[in-house]
Protein backbone atom coordinates (compact mmCIF):
# COMPACT_ATOMS: atom_id res chain seq x y z
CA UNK A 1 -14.36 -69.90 -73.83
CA UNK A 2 -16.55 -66.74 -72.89
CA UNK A 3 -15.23 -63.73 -73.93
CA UNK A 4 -14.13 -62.17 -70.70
CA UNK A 5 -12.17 -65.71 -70.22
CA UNK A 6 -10.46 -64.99 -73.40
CA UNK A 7 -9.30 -61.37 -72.32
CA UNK A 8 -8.32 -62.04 -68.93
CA UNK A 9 -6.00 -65.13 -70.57
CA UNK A 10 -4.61 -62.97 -72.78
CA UNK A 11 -3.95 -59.82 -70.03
CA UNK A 12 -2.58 -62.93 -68.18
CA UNK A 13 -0.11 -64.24 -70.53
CA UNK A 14 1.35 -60.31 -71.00
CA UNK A 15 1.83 -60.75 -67.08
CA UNK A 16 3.27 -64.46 -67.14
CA UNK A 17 0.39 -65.84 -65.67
CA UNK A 18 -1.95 -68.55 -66.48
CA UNK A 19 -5.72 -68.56 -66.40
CA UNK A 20 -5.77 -71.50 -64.00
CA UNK A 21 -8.70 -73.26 -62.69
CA UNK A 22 -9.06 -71.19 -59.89
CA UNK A 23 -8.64 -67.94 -61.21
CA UNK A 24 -11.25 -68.89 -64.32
CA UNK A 25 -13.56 -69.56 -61.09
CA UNK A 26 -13.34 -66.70 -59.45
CA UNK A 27 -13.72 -64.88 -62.97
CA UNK A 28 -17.01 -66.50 -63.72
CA UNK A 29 -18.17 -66.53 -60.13
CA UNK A 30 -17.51 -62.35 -60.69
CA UNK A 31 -19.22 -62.30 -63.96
CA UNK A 32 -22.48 -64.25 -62.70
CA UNK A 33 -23.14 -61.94 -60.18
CA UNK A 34 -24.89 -59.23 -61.27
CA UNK A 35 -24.46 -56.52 -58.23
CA UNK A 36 -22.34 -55.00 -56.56
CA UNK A 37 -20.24 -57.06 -54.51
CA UNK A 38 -16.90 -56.82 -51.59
CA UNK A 39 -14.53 -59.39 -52.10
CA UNK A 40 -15.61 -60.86 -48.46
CA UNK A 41 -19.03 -61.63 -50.57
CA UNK A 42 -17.62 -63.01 -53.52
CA UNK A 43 -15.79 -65.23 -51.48
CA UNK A 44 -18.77 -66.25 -49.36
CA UNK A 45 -20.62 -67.26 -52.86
CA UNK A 46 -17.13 -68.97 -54.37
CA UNK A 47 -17.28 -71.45 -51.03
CA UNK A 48 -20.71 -72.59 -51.57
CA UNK A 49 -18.94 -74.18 -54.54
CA UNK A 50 -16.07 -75.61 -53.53
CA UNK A 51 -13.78 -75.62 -50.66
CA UNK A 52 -10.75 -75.77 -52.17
CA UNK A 53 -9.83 -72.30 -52.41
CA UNK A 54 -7.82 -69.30 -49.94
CA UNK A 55 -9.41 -66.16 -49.18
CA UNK A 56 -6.15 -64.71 -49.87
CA UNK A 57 -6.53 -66.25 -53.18
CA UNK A 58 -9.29 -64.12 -53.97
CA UNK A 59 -7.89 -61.23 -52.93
CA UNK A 60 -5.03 -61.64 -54.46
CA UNK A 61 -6.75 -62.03 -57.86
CA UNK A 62 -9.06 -58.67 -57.74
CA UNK A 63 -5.50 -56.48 -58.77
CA UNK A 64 -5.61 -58.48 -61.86
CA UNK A 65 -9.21 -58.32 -62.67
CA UNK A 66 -8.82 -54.68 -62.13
CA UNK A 67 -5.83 -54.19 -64.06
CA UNK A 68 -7.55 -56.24 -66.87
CA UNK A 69 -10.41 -54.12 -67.33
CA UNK A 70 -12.78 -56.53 -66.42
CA UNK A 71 -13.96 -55.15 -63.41
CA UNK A 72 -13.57 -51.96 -60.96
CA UNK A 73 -14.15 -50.32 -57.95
CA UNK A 74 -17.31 -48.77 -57.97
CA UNK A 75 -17.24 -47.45 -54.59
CA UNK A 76 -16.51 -47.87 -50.73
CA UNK A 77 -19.12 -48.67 -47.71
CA UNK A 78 -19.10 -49.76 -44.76
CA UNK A 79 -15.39 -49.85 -44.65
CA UNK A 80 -15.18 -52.57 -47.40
CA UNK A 81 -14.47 -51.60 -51.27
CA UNK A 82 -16.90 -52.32 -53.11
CA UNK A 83 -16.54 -53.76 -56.92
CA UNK A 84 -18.70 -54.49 -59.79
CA UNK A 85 -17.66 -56.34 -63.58
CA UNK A 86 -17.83 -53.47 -66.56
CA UNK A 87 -16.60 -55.90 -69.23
CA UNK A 88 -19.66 -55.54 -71.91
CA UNK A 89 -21.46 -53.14 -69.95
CA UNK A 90 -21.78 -49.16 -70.61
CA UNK A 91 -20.76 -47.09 -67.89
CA UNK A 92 -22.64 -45.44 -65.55
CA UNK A 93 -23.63 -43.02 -63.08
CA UNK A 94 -24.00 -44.27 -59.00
CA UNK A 95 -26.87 -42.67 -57.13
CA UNK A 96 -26.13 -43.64 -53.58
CA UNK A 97 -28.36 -43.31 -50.56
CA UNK A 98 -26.41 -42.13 -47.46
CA UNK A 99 -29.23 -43.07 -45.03
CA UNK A 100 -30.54 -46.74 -46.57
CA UNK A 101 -27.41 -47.32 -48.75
CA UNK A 102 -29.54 -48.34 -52.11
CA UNK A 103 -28.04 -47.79 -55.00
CA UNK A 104 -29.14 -46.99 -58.22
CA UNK A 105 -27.40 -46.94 -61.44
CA UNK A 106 -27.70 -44.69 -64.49
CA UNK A 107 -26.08 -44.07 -67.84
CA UNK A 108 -23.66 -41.59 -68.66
CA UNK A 109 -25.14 -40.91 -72.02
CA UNK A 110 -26.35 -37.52 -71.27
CA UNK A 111 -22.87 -36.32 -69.69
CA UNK A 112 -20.71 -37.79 -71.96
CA UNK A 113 -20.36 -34.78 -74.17
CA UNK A 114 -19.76 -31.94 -71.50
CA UNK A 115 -17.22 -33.99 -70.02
CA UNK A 116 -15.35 -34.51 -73.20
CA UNK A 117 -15.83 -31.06 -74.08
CA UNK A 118 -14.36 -30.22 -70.10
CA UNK A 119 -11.87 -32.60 -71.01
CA UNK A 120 -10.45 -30.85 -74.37
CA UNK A 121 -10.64 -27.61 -73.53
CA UNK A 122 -7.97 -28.43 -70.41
CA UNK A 123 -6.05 -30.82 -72.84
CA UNK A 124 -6.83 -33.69 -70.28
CA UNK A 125 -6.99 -37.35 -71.62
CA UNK A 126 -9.72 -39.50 -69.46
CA UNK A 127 -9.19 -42.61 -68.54
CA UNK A 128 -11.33 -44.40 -65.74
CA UNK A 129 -14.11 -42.44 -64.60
CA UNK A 130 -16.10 -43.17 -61.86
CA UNK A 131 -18.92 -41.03 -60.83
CA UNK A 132 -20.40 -41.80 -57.59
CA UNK A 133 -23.00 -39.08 -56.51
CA UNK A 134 -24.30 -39.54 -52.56
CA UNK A 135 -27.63 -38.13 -51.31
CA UNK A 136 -30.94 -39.19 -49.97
CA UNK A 137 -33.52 -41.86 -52.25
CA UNK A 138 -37.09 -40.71 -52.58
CA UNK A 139 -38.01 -43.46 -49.63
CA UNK A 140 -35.55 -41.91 -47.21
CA UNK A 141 -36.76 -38.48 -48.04
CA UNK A 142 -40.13 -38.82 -47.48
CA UNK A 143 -39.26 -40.93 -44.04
CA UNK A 144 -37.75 -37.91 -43.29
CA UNK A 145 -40.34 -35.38 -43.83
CA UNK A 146 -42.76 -37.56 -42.26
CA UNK A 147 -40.61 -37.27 -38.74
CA UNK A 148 -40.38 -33.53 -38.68
């Protein structure tokens, strides 16, 4: 059993749940994609291997992904929320493009220590953080200056 397996069965069992067959697939489908993804996506990639699940049943298992720490919003577009798994990984900054929508990730590392500074000095406790910063990539800006 993979490691995220094993915490997800044990965040399951505190919740009087089973890791069942299906849920264990729509775990490792999660963890073998390696973007971002909607849950109308992960469900699109889940059917190409088998038939036998609900779309509901997906949806219904995201809460308890989330509330496992295994995976979290990262952000919303196009109307859809849009997730990504942080189990193992550091996290990390979003650099959105508001024209092309690309998306390009970077680590904290360097604002770690003013926010935890921030943090102390108002007696605030983080939990989740998300930092999602939108502007124009260096293709859409220079698409731009070339049409003015």
């Amino acid at each position: 059993m993979q490691e995220h397996e094993k915490v997800f069965q044990d965040y399951l069992a505190t919740k009087g749940l089973k890791l069942t067959r299906t849920r264990a697939l729509i775990l490792n489908t999660v963890f073998d994609m390696h973007e971002h993804f909607d849950v109308e996506a992960l469900y699109d990639k889940i059917k190409t291997l088998t038939d036998s699940i609900s779309r509901a049943t997906v949806y219904r298992c995201i809460p308890l992904l989330k509330d496992a720490n295994l995976i979290q919003q990262s952000m919303r577009t196009s109307s859809r929320d849009s997730f990504e798994h942080i189990f193992g990984h550091p996290r990390h900054i979003h650099w959105i493009c508001s024209k092309c929508g690309t998306i390009v990730e970077t680590d904290y590392e360097e604002l770690t220590p003013i926010l935890n500074r921030s943090a102390k000095r108002i007696k605030f406790a983080m939990g989740e953080l998300k930092l999602n910063i939108y502007g124009l990539c260096w293709k859409c800006q220079s698409s731009e200056n070339e049409n003015q």
